[in-house]
C-alpha atoms as a PDB file:
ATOM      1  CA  UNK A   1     -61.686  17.506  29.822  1.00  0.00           C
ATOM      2  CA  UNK A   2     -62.657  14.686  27.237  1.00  0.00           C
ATOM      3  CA  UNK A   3     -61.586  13.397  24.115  1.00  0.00           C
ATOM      4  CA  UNK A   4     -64.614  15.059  22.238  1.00  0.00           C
ATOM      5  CA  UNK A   5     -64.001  17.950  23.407  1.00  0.00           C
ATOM      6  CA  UNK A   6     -60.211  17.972  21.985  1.00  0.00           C
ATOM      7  CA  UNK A   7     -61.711  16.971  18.802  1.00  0.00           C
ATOM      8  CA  UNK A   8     -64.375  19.425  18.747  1.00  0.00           C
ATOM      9  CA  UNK A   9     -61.871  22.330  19.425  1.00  0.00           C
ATOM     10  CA  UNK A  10     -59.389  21.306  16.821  1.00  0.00           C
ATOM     11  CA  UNK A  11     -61.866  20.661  14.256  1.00  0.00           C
ATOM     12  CA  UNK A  12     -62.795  24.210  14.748  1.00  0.00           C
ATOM     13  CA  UNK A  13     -58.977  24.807  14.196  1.00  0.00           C
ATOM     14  CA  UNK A  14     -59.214  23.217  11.241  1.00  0.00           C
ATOM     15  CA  UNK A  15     -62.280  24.191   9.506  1.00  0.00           C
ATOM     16  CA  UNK A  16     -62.044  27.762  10.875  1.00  0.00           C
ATOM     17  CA  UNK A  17     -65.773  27.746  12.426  1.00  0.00           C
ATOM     18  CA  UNK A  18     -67.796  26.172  14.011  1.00  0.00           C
ATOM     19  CA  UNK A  19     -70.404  25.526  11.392  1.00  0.00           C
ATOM     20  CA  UNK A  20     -67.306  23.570   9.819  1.00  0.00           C
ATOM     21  CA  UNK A  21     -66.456  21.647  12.755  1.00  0.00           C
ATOM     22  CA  UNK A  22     -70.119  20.818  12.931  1.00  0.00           C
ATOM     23  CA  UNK A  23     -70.139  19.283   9.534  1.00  0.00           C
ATOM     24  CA  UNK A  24     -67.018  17.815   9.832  1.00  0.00           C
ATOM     25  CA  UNK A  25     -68.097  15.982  13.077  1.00  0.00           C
ATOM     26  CA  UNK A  26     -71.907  15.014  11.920  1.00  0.00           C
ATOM     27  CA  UNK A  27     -72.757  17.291  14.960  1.00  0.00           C
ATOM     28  CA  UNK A  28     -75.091  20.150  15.354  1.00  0.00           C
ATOM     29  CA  UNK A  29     -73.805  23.506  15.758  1.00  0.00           C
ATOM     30  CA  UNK A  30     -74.991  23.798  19.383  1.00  0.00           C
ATOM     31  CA  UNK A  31     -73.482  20.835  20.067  1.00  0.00           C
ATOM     32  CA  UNK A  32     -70.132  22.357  19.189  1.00  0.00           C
ATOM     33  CA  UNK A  33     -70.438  25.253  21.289  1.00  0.00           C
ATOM     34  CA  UNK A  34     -71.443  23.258  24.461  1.00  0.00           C
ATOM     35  CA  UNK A  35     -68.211  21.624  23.540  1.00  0.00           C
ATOM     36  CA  UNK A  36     -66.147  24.507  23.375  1.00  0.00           C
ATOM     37  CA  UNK A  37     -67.620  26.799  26.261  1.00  0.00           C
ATOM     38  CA  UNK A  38     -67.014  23.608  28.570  1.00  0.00           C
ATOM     39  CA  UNK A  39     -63.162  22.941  27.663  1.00  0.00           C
ATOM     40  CA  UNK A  40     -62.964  26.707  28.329  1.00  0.00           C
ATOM     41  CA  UNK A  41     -64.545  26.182  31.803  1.00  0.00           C
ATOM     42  CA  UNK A  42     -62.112  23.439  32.757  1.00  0.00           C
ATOM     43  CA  UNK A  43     -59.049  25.535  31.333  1.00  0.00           C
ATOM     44  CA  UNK A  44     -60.337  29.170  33.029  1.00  0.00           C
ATOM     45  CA  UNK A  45     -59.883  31.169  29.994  1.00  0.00           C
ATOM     46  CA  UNK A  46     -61.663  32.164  26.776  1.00  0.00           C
ATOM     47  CA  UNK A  47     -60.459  29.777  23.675  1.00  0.00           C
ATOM     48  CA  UNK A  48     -62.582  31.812  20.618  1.00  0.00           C
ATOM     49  CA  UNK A  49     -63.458  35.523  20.357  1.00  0.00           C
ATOM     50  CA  UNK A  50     -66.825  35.669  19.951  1.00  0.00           C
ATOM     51  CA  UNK A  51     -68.923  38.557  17.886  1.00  0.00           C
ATOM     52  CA  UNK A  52     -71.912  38.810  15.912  1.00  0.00           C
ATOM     53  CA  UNK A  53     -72.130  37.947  12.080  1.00  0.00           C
ATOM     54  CA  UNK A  54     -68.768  37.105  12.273  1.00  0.00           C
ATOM     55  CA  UNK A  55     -68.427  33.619  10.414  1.00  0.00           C
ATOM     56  CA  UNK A  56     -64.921  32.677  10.826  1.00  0.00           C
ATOM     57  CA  UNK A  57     -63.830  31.663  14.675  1.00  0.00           C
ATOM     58  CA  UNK A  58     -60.806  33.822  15.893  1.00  0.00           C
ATOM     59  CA  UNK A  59     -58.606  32.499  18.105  1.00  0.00           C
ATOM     60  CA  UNK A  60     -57.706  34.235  21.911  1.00  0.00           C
ATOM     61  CA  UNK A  61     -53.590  33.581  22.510  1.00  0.00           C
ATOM     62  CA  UNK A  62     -54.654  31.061  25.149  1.00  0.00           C
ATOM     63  CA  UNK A  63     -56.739  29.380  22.191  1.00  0.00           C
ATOM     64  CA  UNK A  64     -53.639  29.281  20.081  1.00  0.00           C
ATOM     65  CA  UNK A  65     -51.317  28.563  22.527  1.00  0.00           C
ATOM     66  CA  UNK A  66     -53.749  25.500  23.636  1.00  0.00           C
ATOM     67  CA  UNK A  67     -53.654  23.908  19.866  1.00  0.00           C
ATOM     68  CA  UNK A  68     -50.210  22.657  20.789  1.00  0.00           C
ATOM     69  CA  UNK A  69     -51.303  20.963  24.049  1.00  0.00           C
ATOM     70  CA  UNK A  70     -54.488  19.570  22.065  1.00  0.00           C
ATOM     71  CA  UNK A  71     -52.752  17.980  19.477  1.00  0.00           C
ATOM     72  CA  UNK A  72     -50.554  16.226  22.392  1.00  0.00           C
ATOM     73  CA  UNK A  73     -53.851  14.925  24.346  1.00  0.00           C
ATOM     74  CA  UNK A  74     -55.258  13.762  21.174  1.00  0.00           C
ATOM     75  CA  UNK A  75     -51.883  11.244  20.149  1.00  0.00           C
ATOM     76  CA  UNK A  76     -51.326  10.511  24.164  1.00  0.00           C
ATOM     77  CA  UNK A  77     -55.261   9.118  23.970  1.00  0.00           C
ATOM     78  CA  UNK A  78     -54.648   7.136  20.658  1.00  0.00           C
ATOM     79  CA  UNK A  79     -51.547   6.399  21.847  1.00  0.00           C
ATOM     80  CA  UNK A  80     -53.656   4.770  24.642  1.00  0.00           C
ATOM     81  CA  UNK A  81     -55.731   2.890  22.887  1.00  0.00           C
ATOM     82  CA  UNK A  82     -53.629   1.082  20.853  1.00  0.00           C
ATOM     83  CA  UNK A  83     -52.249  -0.295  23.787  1.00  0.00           C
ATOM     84  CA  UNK A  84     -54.990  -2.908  24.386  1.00  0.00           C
ATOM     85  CA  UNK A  85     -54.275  -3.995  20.732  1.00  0.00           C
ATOM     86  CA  UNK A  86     -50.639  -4.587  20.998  1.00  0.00           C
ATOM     87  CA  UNK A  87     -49.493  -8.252  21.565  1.00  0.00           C
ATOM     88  CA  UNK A  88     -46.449  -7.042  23.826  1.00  0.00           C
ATOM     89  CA  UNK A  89     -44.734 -10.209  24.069  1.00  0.00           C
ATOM     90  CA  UNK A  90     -44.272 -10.649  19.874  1.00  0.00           C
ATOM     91  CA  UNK A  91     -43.080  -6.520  20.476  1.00  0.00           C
ATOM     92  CA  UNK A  92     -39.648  -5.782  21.029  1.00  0.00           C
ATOM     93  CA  UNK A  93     -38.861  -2.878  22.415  1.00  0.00           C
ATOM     94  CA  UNK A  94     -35.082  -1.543  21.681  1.00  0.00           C
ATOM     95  CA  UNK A  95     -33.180   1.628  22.463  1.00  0.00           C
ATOM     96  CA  UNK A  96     -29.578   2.609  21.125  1.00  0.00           C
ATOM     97  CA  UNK A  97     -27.025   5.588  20.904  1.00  0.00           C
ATOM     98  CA  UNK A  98     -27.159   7.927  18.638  1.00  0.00           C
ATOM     99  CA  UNK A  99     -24.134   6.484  16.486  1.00  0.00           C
ATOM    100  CA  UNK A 100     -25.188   2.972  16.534  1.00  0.00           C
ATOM    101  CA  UNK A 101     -28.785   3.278  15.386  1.00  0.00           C
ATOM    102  CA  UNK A 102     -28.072   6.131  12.670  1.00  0.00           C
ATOM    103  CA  UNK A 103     -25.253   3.746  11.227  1.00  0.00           C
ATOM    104  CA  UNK A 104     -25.931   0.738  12.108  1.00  0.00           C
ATOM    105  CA  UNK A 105     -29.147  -0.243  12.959  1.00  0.00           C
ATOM    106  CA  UNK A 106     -31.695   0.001   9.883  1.00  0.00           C
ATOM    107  CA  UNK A 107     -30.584  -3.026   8.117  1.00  0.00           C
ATOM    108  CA  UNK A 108     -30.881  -4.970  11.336  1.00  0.00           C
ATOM    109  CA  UNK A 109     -34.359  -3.828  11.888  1.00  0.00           C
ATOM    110  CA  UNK A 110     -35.554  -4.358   8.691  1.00  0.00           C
ATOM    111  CA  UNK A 111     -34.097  -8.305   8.878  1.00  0.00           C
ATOM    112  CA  UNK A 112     -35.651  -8.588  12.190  1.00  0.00           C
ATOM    113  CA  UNK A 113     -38.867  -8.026  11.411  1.00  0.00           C
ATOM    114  CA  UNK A 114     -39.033  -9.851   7.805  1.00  0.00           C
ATOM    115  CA  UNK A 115     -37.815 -12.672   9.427  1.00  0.00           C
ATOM    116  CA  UNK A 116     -40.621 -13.994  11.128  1.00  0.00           C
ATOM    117  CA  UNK A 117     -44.614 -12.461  10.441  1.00  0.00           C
ATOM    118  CA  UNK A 118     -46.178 -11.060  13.035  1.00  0.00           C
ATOM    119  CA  UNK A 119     -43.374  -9.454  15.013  1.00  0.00           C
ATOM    120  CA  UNK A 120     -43.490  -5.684  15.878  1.00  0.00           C
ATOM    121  CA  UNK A 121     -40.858  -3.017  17.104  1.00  0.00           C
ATOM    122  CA  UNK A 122     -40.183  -0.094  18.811  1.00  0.00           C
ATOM    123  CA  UNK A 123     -37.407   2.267  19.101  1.00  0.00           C
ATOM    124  CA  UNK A 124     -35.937   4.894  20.837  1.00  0.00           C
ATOM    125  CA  UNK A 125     -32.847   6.829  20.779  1.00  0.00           C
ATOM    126  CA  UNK A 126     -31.406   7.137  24.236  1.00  0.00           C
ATOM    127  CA  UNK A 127     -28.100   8.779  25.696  1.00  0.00           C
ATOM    128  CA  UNK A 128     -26.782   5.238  27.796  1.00  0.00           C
ATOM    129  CA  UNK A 129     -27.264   6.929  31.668  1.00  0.00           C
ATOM    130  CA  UNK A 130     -31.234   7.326  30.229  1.00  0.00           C
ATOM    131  CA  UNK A 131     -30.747   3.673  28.553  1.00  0.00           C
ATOM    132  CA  UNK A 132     -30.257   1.904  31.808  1.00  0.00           C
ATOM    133  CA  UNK A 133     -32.852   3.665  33.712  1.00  0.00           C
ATOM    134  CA  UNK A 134     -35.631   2.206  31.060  1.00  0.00           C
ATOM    135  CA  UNK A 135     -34.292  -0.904  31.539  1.00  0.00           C
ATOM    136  CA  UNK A 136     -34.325  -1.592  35.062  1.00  0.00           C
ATOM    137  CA  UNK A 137     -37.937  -0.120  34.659  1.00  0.00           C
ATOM    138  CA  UNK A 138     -38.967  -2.787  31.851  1.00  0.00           C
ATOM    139  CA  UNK A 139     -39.900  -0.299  29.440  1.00  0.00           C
ATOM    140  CA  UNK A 140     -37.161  -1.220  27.153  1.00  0.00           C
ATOM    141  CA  UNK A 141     -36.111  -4.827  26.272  1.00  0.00           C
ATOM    142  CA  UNK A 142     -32.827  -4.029  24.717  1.00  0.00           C
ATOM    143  CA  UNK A 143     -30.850  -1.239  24.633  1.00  0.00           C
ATOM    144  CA  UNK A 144     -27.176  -0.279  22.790  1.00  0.00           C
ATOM    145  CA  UNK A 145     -25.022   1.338  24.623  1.00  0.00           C
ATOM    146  CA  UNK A 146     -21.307   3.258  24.522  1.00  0.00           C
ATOM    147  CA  UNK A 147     -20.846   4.490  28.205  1.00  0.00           C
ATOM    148  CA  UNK A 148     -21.234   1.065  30.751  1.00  0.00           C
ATOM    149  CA  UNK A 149     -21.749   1.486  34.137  1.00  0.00           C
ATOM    150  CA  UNK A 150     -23.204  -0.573  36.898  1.00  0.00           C
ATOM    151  CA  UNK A 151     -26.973  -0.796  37.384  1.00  0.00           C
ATOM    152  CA  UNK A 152     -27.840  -3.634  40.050  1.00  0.00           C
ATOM    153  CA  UNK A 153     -31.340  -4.404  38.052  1.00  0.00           C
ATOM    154  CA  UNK A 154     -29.618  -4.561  34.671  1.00  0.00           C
ATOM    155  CA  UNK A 155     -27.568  -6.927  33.020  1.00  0.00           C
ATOM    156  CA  UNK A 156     -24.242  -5.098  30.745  1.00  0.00           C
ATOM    157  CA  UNK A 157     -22.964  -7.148  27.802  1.00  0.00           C
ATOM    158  CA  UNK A 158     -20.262  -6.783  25.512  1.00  0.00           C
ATOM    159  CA  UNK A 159     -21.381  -6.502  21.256  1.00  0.00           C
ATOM    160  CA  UNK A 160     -18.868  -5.501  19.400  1.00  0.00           C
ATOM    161  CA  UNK A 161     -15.739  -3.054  19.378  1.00  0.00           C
ATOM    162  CA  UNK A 162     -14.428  -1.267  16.694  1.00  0.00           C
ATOM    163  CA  UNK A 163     -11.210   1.436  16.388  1.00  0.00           C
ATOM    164  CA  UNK A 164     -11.647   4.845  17.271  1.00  0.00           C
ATOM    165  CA  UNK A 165      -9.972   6.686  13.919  1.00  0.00           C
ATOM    166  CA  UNK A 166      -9.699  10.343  12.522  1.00  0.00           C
ATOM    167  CA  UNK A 167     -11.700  12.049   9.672  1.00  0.00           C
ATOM    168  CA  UNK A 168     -10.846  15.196   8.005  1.00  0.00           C
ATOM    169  CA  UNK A 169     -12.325  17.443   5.578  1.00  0.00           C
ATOM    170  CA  UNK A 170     -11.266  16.671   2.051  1.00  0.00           C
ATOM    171  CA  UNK A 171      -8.195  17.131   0.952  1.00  0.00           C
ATOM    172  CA  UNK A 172      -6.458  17.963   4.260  1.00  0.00           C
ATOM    173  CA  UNK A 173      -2.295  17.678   4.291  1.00  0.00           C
ATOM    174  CA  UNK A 174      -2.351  15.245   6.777  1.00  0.00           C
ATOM    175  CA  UNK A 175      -0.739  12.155   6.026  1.00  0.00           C
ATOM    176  CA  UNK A 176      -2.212   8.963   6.208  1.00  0.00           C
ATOM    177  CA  UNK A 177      -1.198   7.983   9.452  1.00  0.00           C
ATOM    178  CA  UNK A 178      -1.392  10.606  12.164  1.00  0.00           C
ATOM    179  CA  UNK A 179      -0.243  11.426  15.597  1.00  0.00           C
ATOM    180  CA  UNK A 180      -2.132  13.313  18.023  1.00  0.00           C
ATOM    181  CA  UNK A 181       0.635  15.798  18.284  1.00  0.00           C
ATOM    182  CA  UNK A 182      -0.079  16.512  14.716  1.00  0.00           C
ATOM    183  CA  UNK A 183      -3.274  18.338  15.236  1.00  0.00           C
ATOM    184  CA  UNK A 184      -4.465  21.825  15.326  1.00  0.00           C
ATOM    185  CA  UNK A 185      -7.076  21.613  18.474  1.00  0.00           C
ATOM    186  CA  UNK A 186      -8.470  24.851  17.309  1.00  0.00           C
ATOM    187  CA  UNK A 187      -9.683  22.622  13.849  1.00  0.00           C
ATOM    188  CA  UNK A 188     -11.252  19.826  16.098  1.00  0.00           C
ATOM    189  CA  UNK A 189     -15.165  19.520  15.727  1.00  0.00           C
ATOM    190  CA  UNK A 190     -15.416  17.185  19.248  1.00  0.00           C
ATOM    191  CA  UNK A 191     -17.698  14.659  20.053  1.00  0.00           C
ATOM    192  CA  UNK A 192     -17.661  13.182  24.403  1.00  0.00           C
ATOM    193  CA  UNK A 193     -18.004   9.494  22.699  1.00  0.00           C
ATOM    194  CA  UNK A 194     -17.516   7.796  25.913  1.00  0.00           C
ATOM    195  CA  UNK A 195     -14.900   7.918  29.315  1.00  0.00           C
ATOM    196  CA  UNK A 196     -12.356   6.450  27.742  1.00  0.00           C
ATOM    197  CA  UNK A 197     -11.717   8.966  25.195  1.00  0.00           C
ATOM    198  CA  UNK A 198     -12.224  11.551  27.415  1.00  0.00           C
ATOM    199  CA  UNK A 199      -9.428  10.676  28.993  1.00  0.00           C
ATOM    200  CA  UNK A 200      -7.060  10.109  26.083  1.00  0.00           C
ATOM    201  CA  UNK A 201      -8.315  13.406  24.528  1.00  0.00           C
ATOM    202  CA  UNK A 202      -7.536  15.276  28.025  1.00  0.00           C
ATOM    203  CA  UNK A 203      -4.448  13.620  28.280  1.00  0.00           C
ATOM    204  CA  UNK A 204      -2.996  14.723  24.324  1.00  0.00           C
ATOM    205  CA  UNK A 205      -5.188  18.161  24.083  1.00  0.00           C
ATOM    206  CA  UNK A 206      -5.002  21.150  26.625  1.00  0.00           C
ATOM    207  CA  UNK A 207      -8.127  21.508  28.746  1.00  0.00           C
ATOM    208  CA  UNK A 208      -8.030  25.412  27.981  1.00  0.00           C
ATOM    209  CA  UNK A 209      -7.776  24.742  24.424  1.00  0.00           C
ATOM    210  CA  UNK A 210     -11.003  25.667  22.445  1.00  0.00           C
ATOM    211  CA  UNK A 211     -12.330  23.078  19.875  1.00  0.00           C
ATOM    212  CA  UNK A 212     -13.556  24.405  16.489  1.00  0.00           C
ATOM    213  CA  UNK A 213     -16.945  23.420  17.522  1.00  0.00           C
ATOM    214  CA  UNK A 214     -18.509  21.122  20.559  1.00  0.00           C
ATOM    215  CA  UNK A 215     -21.713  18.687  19.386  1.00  0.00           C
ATOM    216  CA  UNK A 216     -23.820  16.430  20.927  1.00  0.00           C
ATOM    217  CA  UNK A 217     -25.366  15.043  18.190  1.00  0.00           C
ATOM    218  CA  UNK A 218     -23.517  12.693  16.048  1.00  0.00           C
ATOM    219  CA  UNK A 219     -25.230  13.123  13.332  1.00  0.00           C
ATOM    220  CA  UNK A 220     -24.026  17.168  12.625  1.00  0.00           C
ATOM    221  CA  UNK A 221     -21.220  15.681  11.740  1.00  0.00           C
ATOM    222  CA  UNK A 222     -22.293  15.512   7.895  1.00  0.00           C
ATOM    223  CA  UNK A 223     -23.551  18.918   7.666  1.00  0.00           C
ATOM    224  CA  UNK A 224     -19.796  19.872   9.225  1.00  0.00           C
ATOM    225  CA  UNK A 225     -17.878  17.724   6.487  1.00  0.00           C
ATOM    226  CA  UNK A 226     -20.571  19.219   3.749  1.00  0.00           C
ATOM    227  CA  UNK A 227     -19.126  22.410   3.957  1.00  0.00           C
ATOM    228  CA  UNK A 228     -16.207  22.173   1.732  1.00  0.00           C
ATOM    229  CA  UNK A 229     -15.060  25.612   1.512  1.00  0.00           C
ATOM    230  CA  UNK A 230     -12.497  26.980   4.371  1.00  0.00           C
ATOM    231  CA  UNK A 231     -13.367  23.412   6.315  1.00  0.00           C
ATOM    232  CA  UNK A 232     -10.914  21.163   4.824  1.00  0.00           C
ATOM    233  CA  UNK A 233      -8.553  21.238   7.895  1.00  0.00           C
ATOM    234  CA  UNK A 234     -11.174  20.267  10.102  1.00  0.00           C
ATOM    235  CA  UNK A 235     -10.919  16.830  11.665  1.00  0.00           C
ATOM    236  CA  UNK A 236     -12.922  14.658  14.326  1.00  0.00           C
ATOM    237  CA  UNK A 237     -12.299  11.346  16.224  1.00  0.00           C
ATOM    238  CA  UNK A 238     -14.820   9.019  15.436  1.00  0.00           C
ATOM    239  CA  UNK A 239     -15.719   5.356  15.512  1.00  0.00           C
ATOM    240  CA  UNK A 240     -14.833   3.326  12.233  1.00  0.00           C
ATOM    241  CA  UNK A 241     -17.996   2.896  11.477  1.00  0.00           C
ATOM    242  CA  UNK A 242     -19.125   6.275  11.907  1.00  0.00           C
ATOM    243  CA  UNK A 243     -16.101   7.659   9.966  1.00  0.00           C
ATOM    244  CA  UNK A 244     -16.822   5.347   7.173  1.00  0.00           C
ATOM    245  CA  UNK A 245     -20.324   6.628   6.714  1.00  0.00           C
ATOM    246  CA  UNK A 246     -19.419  10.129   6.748  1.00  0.00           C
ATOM    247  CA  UNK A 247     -16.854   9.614   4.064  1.00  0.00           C
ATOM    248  CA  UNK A 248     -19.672   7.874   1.928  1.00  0.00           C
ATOM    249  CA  UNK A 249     -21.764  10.676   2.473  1.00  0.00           C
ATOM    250  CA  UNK A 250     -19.870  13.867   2.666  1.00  0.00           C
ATOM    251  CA  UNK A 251     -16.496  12.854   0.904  1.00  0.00           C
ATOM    252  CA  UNK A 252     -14.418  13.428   4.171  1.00  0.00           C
ATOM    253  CA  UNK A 253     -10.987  11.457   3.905  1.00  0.00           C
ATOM    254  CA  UNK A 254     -10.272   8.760   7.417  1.00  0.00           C
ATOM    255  CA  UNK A 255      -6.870   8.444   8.333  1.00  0.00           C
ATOM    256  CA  UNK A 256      -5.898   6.037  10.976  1.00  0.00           C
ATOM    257  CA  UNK A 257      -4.498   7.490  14.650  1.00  0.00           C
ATOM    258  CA  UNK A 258      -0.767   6.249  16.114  1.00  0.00           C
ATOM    259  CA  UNK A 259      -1.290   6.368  19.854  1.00  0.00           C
ATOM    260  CA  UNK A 260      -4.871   6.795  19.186  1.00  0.00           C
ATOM    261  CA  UNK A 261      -7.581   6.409  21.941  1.00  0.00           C
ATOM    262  CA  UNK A 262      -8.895   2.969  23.144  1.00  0.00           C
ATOM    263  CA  UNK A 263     -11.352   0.999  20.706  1.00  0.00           C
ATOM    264  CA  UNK A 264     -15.041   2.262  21.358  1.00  0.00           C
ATOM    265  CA  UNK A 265     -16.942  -0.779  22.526  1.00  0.00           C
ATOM    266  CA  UNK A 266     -20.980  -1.204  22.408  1.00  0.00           C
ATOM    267  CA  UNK A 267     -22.724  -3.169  25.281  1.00  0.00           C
ATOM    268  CA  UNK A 268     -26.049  -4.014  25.030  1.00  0.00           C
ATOM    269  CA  UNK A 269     -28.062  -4.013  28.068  1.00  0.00           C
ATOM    270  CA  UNK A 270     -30.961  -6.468  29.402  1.00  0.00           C
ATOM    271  CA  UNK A 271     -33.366  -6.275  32.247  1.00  0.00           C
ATOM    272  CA  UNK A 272     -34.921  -8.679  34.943  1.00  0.00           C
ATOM    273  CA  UNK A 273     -38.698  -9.301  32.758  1.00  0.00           C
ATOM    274  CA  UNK A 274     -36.457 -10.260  28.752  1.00  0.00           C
ATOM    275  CA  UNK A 275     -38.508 -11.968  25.633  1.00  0.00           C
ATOM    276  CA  UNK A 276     -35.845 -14.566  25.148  1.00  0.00           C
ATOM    277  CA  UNK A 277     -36.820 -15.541  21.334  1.00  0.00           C
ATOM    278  CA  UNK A 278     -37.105 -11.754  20.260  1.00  0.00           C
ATOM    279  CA  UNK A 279     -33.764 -10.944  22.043  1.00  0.00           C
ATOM    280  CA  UNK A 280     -31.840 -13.741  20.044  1.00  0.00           C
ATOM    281  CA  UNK A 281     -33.360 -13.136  16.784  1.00  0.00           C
ATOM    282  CA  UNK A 282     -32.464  -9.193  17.154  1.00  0.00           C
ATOM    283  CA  UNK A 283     -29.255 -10.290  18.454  1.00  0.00           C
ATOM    284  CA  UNK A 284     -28.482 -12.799  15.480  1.00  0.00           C
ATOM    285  CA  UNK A 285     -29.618  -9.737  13.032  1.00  0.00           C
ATOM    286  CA  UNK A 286     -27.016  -7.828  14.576  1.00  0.00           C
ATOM    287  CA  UNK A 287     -24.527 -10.400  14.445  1.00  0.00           C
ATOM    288  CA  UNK A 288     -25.175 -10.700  10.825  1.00  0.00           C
ATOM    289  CA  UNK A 289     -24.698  -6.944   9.948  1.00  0.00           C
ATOM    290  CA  UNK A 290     -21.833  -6.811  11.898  1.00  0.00           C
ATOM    291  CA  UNK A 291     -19.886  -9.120   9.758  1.00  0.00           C
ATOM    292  CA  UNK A 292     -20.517  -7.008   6.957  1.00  0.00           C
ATOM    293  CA  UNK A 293     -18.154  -4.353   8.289  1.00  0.00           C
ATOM    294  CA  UNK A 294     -14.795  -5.933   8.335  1.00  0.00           C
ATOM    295  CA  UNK A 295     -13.387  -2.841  11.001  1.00  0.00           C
ATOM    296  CA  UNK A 296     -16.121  -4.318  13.446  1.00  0.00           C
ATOM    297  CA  UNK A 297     -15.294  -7.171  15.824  1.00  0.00           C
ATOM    298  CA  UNK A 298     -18.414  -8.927  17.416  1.00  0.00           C
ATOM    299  CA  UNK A 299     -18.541 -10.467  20.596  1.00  0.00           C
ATOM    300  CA  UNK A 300     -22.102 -12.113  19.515  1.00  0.00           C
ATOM    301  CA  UNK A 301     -20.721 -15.767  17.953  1.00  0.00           C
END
């Protein structure tokens, strides 16, 4: 299976025939069908339904189902290619939680690479177990992370810490200061932030008690606290400066937490093979946008 032959197939897609794709391509139409009758060699099935006088190609379900695969060969192989033009050591390559780079992150990025011309970045949003694991492999230079553990082929540092605090729908009853004992764990939308707060939650909330709803993605948090009607005594633990983005966004109300669970803290990791000068310029980005947010305490200086 070749590249051309990916195009040729998708350019029939496209066009709908393979007088099309010939055009398209600056091919003859021969050329096209020794194209397409080989790619259905390799794969062992029929790709187009073939009949006289008609015009317009018809797909088989393998042919459909094959776009799909097609369409990942083709960005895999340019994906490829670009990889002899990329100056990897002017390329750094960062990973975070979900929380940290949805709330966090953009502003730092966006200083990073204005700062100096020529300097390139990728990102990824990995769960921290995942983070780690592209680490000690080098694939990623720098990663954010909520859940530390020890990796013998990774280095863990402390960033920055920040309270743990409680958001509501708006206009909930509940004062401004609340206890744990205070709320309903049937209204709780509940995020597994980290160990830590695992354990406080297990500690002030029955494990047989059912949550309102369980996420895993930070970020449905929004469309939770959009829907004002009935939803106004819902509430969520959160980190400050998650709960401060959601009340910019959705209106939701933060209230602060007596006996509340341990601060949430963000390490960032490093591996064995690091691009000092990128890793101190991100890190100095970061340090910057962290003293923006008052709630945040940076262990960067």
């Amino acid at each position: 299976m070749t590249q051309q032959e990916i195009e040729v197939f998708l350019a029939v897609v496209k066009t709908g025939s393979v007088s099309g794709a010939a055009q398209a391509l600056y091919i003859t139409q021969p050329a096209v069908s020794r194209h397409i009758r080989t790619l259905e060699r390799e794969l062992g099935c029929p790709l187009l339904i073939r009949g006289r006088g008609v015009r317009r190609v018809e797909l088989t379900d393998q042919g459909r189902d094959f776009i799909q695969v097609a369409e990942k060969w083709r960005q895999v192989w340019q994906e490829a290619r670009e990889v002899a033009g990329r100056n990897r050591e002017r390329t750094l390559n960062v990973a975070s939680v979900g929380s940290v780079s949805t709330y966090l992150l953009p502003p730092v990025f966006r200083d990073f690479l204005e700062e100096v011309p020529g300097r390139a970045l990728t990102f990824h949003n990995y769960h921290s177990q995942e983070a780690y694991d592209y680490v000690a492999q080098g694939l990623v230079d720098l990663a954010l992370i909520s859940d530390d553990m020890y990796h013998p082929q990774v280095e863990t540092v402390p960033a920055f810490r920040e309270p743990m605090v409680l958001v509501t729908g708006p206009g909930s009853p509940l004062p401004a200061k609340v206890h744990p004992s205070q709320l309903d764990p049937a209204r709780e939308l509940r995020l597994p932030w980290n160990p830590e707060y695992d354990l406080w939650h297990s500690f002030w909330f029955s494990g047989g008690a059912q949550p309102r709803a369980v996420l895993d993605q930070m970020s449905l948090l929004e469309d939770f606290f959009r829907w004002r009607e009935g939803w106004a005594d819902s509430w969520a633990i959160a980190p400050a400066l998650v709960a401060q983005a959601l009340g910019k966004r959705t209106g939701a109300e933060v209230r602060s937490l007596e006996e509340g669970p341990p601060d949430e803290i963000i390490y960032y990791l490093l591996g064995r093979r690091r691009k000092p000068e990128l890793i101190r310029a991100f890190l100095a980005c970061l340090d910057r946008e962290l003293g923006r947010h008052p709630r945040l305490e940076s262990y960067l200086k």
